[in-house]
N, C-alpha and C. Protein backbone atom coordinates (compact mmCIF):
# COMPACT_ATOMS: atom_id res chain seq x y z
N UNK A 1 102.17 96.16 77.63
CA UNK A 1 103.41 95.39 77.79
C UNK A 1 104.58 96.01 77.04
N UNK A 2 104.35 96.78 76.12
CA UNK A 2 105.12 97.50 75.31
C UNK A 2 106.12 98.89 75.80
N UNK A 3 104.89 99.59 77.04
CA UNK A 3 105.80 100.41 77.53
C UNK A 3 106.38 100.07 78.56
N UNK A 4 106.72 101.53 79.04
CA UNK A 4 108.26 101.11 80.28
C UNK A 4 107.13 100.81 81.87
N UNK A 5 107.77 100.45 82.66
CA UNK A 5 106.65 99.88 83.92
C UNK A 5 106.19 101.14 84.91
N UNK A 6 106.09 101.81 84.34
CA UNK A 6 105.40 103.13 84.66
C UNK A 6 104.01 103.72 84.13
N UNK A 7 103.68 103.03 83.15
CA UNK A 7 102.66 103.41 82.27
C UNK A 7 101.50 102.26 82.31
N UNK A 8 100.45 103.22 82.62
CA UNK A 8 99.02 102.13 82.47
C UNK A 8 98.17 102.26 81.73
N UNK A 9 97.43 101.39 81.08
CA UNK A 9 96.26 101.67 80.20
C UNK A 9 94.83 101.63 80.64
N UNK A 10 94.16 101.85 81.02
CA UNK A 10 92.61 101.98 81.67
C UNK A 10 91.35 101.55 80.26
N UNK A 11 91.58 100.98 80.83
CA UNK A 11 89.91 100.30 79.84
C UNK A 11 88.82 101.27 80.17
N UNK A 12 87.42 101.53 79.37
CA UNK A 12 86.89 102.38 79.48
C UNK A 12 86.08 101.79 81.03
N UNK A 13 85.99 100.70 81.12
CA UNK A 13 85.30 99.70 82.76
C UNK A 13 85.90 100.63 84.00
N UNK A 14 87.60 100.66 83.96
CA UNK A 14 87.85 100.70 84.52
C UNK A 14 88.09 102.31 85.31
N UNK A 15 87.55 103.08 84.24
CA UNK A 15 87.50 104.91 84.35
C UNK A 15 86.81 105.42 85.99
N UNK A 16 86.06 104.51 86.02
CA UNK A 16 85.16 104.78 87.43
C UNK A 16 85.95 104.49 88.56
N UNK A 17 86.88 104.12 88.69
CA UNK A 17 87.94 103.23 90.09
C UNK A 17 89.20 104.49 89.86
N UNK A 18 89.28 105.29 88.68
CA UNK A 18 90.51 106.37 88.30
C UNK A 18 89.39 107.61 89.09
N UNK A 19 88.32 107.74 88.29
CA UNK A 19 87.93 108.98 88.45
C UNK A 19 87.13 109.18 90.32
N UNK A 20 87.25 107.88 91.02
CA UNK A 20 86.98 107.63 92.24
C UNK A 20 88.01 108.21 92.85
N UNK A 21 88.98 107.69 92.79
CA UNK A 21 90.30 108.10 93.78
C UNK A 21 91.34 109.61 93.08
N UNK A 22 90.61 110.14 92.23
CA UNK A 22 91.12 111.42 91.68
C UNK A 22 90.36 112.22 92.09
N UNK A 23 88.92 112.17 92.43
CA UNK A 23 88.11 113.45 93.33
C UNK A 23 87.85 113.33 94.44
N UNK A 24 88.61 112.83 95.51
CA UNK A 24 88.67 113.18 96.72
C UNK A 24 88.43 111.99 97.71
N UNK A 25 87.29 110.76 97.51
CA UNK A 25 87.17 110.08 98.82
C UNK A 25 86.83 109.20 98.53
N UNK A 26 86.92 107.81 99.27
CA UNK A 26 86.27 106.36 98.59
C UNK A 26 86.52 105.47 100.01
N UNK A 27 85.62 104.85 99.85
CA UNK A 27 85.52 103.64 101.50
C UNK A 27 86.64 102.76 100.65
N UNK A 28 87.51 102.30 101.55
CA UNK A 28 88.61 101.41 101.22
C UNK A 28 89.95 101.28 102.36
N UNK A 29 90.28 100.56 101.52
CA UNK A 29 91.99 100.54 102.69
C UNK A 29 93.18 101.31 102.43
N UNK A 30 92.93 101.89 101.13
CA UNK A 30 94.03 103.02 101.15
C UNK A 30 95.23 102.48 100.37
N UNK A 31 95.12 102.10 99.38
CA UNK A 31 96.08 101.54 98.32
C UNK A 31 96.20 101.86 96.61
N UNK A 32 96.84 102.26 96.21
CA UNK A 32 96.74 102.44 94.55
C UNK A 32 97.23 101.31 93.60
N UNK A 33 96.27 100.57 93.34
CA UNK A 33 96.88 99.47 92.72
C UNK A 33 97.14 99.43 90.95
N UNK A 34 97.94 98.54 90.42
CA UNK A 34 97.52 98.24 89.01
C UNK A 34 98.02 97.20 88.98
N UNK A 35 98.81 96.61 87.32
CA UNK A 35 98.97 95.82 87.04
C UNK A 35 100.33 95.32 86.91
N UNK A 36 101.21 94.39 87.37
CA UNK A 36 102.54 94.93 86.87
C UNK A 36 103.21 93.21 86.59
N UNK A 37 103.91 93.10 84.94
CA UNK A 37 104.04 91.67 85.06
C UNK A 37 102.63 90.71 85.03
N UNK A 38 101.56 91.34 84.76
CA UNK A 38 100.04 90.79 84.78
C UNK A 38 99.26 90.21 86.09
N UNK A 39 100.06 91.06 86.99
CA UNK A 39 99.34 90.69 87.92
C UNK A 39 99.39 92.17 89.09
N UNK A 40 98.15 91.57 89.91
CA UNK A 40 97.89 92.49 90.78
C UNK A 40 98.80 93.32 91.72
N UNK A 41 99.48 94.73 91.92
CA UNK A 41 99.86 95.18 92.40
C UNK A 41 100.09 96.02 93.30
N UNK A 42 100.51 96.41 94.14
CA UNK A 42 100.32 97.36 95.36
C UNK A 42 101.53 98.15 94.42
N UNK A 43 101.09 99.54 94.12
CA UNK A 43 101.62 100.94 93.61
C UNK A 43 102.45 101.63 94.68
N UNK A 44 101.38 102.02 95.47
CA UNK A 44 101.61 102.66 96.67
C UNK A 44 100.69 102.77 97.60
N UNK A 45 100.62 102.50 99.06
CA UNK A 45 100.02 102.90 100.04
C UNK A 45 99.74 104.09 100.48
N UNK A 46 98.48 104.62 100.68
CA UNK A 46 97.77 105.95 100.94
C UNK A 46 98.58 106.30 102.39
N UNK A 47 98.76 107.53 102.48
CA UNK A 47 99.66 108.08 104.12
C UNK A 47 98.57 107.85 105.49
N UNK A 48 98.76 106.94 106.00
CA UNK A 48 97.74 106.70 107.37
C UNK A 48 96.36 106.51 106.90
N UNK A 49 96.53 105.13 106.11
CA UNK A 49 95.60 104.41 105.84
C UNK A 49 96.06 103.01 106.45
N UNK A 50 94.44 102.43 106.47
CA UNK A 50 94.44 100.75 106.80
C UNK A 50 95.95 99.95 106.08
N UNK A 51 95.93 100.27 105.28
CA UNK A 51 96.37 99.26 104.16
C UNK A 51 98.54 99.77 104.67
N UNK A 52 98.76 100.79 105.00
CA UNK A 52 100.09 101.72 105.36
C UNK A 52 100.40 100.86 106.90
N UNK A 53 99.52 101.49 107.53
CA UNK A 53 99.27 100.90 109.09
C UNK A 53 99.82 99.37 109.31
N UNK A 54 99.23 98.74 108.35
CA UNK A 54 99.11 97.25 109.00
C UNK A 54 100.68 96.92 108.21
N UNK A 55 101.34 98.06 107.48
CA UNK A 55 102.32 96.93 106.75
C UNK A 55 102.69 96.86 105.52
N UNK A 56 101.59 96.89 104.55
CA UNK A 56 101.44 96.81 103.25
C UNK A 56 102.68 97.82 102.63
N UNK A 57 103.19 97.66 101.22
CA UNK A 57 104.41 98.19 100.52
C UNK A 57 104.17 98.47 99.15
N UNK A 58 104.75 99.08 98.82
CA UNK A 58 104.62 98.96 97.07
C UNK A 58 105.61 97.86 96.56
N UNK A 59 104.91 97.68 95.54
CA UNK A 59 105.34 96.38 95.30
C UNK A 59 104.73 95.09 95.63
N UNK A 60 104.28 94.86 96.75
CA UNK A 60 103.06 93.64 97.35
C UNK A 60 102.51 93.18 95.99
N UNK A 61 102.44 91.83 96.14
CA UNK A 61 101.53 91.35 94.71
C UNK A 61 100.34 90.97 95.52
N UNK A 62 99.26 91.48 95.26
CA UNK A 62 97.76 91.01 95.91
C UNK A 62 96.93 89.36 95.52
N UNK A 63 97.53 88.76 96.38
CA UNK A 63 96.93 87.38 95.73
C UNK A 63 95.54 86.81 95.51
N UNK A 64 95.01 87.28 96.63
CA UNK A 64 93.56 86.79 97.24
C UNK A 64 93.02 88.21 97.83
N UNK A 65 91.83 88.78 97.26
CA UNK A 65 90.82 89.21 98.34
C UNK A 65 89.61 88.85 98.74
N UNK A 66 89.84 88.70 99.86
CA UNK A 66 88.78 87.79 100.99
C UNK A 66 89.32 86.32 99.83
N UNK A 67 88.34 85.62 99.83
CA UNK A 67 88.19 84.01 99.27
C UNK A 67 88.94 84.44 97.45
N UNK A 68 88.92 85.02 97.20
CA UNK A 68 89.03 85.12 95.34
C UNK A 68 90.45 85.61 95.14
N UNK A 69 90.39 84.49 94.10
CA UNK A 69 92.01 84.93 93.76
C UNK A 69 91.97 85.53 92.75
N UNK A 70 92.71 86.83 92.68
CA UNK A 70 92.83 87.66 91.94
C UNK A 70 93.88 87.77 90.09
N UNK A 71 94.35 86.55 90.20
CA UNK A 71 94.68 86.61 88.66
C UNK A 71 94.25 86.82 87.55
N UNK A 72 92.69 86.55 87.67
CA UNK A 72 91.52 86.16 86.56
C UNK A 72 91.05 87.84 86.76
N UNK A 73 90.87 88.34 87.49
CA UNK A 73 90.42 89.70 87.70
C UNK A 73 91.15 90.84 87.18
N UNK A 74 90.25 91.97 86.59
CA UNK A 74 90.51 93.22 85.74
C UNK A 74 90.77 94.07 87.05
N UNK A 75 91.82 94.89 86.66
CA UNK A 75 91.60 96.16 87.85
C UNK A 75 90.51 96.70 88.55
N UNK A 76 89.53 96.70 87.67
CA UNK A 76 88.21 97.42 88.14
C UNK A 76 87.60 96.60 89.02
N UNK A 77 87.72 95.00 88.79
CA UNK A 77 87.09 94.18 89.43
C UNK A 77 87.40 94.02 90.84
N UNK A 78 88.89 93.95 90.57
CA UNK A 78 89.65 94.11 92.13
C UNK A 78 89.48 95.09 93.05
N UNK A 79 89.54 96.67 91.85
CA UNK A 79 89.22 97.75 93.46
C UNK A 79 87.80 97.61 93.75
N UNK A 80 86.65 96.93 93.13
CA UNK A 80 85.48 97.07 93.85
C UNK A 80 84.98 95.97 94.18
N UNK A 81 86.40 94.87 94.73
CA UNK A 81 86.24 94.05 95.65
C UNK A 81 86.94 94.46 97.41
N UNK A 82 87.92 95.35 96.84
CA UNK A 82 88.74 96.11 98.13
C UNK A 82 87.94 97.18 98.71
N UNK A 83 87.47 98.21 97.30
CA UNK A 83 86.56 98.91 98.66
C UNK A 83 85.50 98.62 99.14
N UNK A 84 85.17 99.58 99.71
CA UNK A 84 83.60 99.14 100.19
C UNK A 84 83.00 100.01 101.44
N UNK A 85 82.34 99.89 102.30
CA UNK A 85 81.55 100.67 103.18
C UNK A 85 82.42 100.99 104.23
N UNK A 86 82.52 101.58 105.29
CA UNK A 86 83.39 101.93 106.18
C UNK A 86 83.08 101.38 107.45
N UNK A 87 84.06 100.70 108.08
CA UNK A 87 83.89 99.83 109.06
C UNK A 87 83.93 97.85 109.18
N UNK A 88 83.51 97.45 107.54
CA UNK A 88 83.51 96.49 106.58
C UNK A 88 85.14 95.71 107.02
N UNK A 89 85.55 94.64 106.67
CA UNK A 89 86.28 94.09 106.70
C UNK A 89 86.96 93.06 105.52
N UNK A 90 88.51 93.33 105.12
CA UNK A 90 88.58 92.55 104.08
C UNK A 90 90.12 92.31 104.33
N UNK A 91 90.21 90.79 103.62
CA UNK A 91 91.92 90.16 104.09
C UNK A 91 92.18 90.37 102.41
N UNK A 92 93.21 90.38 102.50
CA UNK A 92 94.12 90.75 101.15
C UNK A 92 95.32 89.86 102.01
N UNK A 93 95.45 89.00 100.79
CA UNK A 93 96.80 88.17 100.42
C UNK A 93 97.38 87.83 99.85
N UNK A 94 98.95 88.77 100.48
CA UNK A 94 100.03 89.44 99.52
C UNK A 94 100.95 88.56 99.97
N UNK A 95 101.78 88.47 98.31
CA UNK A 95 103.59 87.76 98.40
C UNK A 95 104.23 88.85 97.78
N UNK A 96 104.75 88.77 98.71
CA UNK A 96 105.97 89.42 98.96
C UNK A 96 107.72 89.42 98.72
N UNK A 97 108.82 90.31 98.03
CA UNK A 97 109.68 89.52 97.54
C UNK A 97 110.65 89.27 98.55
N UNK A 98 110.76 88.19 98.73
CA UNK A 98 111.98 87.72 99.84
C UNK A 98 111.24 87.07 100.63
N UNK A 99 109.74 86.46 100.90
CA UNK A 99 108.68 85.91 101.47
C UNK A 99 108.65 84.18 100.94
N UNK A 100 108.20 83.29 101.48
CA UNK A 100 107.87 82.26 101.02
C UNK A 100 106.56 81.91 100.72
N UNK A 101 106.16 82.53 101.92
CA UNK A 101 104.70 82.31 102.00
C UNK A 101 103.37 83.49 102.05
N UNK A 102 102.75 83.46 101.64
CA UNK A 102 101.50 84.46 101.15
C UNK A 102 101.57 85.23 102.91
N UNK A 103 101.19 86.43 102.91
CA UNK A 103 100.97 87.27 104.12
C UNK A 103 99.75 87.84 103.98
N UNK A 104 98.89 87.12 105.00
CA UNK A 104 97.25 87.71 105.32
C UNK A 104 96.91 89.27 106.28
N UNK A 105 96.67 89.99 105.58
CA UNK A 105 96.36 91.15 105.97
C UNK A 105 94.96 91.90 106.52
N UNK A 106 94.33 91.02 107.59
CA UNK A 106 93.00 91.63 107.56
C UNK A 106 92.83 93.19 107.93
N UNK A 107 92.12 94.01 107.41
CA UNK A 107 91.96 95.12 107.01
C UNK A 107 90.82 95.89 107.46
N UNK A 108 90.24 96.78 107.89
CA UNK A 108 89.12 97.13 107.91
C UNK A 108 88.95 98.49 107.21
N UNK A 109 88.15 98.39 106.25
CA UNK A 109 87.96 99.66 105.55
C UNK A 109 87.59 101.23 106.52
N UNK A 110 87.59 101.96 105.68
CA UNK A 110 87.71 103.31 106.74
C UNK A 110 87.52 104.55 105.17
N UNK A 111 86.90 105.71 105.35
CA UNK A 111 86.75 106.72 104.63
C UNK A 111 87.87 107.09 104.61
N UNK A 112 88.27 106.67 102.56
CA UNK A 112 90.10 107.46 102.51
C UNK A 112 90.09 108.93 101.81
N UNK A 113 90.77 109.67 102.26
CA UNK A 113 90.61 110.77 101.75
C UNK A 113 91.77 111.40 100.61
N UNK A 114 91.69 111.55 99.38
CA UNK A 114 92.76 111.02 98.68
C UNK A 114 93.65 112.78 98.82
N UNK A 115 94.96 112.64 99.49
CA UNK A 115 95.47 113.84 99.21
C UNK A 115 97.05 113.77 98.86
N UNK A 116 96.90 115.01 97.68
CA UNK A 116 98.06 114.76 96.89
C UNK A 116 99.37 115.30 97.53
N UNK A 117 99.39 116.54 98.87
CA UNK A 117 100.44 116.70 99.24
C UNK A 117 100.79 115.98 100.67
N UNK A 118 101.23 115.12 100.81
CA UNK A 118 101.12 114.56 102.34
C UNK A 118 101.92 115.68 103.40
N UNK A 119 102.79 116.60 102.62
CA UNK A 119 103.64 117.21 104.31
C UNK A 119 104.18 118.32 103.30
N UNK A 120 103.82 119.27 103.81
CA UNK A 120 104.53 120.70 103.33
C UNK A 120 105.21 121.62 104.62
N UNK A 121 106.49 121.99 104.45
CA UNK A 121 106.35 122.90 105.68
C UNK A 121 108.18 123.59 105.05
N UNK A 122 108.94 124.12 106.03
CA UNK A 122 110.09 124.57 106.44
C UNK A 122 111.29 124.05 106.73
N UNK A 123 112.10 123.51 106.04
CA UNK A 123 113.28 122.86 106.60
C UNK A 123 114.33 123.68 107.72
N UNK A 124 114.33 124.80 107.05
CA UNK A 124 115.03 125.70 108.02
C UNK A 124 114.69 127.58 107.21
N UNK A 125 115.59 128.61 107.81
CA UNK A 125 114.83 129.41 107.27
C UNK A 125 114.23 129.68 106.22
N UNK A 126 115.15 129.72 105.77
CA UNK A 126 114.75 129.64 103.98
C UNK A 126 114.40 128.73 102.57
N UNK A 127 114.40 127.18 103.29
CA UNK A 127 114.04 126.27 102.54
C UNK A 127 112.61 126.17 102.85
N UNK A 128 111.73 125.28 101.79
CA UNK A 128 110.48 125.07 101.92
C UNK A 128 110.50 123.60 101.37
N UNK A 129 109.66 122.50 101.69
CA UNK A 129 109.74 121.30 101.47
C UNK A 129 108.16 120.94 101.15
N UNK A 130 108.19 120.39 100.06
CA UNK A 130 106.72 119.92 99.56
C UNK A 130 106.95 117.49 99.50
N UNK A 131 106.22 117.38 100.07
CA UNK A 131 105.62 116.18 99.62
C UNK A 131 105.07 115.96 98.99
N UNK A 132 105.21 115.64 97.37
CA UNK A 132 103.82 115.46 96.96
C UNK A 132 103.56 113.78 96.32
N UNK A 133 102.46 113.35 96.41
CA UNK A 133 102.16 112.00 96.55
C UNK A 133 101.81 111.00 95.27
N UNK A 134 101.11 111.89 94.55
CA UNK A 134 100.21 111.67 93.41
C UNK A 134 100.06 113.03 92.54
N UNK A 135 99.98 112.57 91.39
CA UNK A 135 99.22 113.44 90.14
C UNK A 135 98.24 113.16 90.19
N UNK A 136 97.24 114.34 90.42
CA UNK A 136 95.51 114.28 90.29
C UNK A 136 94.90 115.50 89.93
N UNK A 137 93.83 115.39 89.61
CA UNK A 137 92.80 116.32 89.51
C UNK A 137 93.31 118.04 90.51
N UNK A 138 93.59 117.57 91.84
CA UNK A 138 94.10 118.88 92.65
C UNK A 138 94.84 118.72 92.74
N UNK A 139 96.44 117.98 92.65
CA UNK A 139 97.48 118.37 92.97
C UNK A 139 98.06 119.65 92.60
N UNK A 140 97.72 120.35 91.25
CA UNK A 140 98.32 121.36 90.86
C UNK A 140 97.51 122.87 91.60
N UNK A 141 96.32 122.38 91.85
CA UNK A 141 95.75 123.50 93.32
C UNK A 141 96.35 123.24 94.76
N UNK A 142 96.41 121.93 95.21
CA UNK A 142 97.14 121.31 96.27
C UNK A 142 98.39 122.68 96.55
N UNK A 143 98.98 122.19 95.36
CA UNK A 143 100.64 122.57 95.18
C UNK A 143 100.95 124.20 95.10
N UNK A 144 99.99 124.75 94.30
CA UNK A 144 99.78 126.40 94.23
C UNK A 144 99.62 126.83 95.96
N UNK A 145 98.25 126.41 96.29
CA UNK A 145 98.38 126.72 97.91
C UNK A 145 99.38 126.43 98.72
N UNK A 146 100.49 125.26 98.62
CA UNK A 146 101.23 125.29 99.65
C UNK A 146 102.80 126.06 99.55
N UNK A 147 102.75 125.94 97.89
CA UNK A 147 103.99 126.72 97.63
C UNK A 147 103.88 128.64 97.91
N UNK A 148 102.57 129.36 97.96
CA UNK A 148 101.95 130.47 98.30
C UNK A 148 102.15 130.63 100.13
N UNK A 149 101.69 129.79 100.80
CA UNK A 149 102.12 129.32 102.19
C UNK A 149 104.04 129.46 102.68
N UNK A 150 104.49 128.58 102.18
CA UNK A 150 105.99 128.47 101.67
C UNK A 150 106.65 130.33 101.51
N UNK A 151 106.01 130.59 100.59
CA UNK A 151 106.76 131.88 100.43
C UNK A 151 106.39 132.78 100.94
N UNK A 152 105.16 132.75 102.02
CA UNK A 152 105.19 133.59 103.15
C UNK A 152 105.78 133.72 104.27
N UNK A 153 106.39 132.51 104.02
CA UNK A 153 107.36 132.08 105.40
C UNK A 153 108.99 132.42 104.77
N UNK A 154 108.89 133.33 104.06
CA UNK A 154 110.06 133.49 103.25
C UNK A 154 111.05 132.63 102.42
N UNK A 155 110.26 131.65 102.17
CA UNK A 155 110.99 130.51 101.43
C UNK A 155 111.73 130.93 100.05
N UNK A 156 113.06 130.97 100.00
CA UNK A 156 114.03 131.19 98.87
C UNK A 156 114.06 129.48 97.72
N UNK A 157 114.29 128.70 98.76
CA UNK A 157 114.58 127.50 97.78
C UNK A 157 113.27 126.50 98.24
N UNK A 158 113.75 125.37 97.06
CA UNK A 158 112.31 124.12 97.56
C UNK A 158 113.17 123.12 97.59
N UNK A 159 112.70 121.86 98.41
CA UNK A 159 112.76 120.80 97.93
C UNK A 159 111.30 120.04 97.68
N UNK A 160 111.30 119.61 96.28
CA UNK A 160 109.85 119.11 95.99
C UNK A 160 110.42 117.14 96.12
N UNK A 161 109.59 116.79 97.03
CA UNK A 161 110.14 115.47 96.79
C UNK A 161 108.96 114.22 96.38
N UNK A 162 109.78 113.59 95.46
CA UNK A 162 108.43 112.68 94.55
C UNK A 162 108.96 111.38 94.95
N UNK A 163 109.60 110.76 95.76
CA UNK A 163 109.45 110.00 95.97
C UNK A 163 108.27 108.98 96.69
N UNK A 164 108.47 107.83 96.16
CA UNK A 164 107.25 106.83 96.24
C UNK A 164 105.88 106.99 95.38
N UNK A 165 106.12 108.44 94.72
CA UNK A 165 105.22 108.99 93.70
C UNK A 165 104.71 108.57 92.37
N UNK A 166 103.72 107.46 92.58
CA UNK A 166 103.55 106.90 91.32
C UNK A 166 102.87 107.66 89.71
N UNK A 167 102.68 108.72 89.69
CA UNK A 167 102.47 109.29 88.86
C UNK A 167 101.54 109.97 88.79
N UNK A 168 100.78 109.59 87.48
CA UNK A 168 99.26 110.22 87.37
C UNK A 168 98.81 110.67 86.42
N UNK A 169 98.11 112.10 86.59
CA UNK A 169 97.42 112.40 85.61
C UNK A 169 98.38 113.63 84.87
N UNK A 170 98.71 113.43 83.02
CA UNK A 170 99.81 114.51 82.88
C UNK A 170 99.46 115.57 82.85
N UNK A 171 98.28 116.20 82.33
CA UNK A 171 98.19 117.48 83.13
C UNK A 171 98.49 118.22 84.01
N UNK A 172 97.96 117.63 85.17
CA UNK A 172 98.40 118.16 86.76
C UNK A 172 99.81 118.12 86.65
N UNK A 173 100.89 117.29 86.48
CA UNK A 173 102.19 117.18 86.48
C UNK A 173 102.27 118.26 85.20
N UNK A 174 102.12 118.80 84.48
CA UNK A 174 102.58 119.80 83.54
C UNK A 174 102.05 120.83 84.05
N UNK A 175 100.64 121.12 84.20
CA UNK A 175 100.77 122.28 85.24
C UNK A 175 101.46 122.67 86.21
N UNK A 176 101.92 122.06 87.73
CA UNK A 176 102.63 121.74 88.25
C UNK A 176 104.35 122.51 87.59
């Protein structure tokens, strides 16, 4: 509560739900959640996931998944009520700001594949444009390969764009 609303603390419980969605894949709907104001939050939505698809935003406060309301619940508890097997089904219900009323989201889980650059390519000749999504474990390999790509295509300048980019791990962002 002390720092700025960018910063999270992970209980040692909750290391397994970080170190899940930092190496590569997890049955779920495709959302990065934490805590914000003490309650459940939508971070950001995964790029062409369940959870993107149907709607979902950053910012969403997660009220209910399936029957349980989520106030009483630890992070850890929540993502391993959201994910789960692929094909599985789960409603998440989110308020929303400018909403009156709770918005039911039924969902069906699906194999997410967590990747840190969503879109790299060419703006025009000589620009090169990186997306990048997340700080993780590979973003700073992610980012080596596409910026190597980039300057084969003769790329002089970048635009690296972090928007919607909730952070991560500081390493990778200092490597990087």
């Amino acid at each position: 509560n002390e720092l700025d609303p960018y910063t999270s603390y992970l209980e040692k419980e909750e290391r397994s739900g970080l170190e899940m969605l930092t190496t590569g894949k997890y049955g779920g709907v495709g959302i990065q959640i934490g805590k914000r104001e003490k309650e459940l939050t939508v971070i950001t939505p995964t790029e062409n996931s369940p959870a993107k698809r149907a709607g979902i935003i950053s910012g969403d406060k997660i009220i209910k998944i399936d029957t349980i309301f989520t106030k009483e619940l630890s992070m850890d508890e929540a993502a391993k009520l959201i994910r789960g097997p692929k094909g599985t089904k789960v409603l998440l219900g989110i308020r929303r700001i400018g909403e009156d009323d709770i918005i039911n989201f039924p969902l069906i889980r699906e194999d997410i594949k967590v990747k840190d650059i969503s879109y790299s390519g060419m703006l025009d000749g000589h620009t090169g444009y990186i997306r990048l999504t997340r700080f993780s474990r590979n973003s700073d390999k992610e980012m080596k390969i596409a910026i190597q790509d980039l300057l084969s295509k003769n790329m002089t300048g970048l635009v690296l764009d972090l928007r919607d980019n909730p952070g991560g791990l500081l390493n990778s962002a200092v490597n990087i």
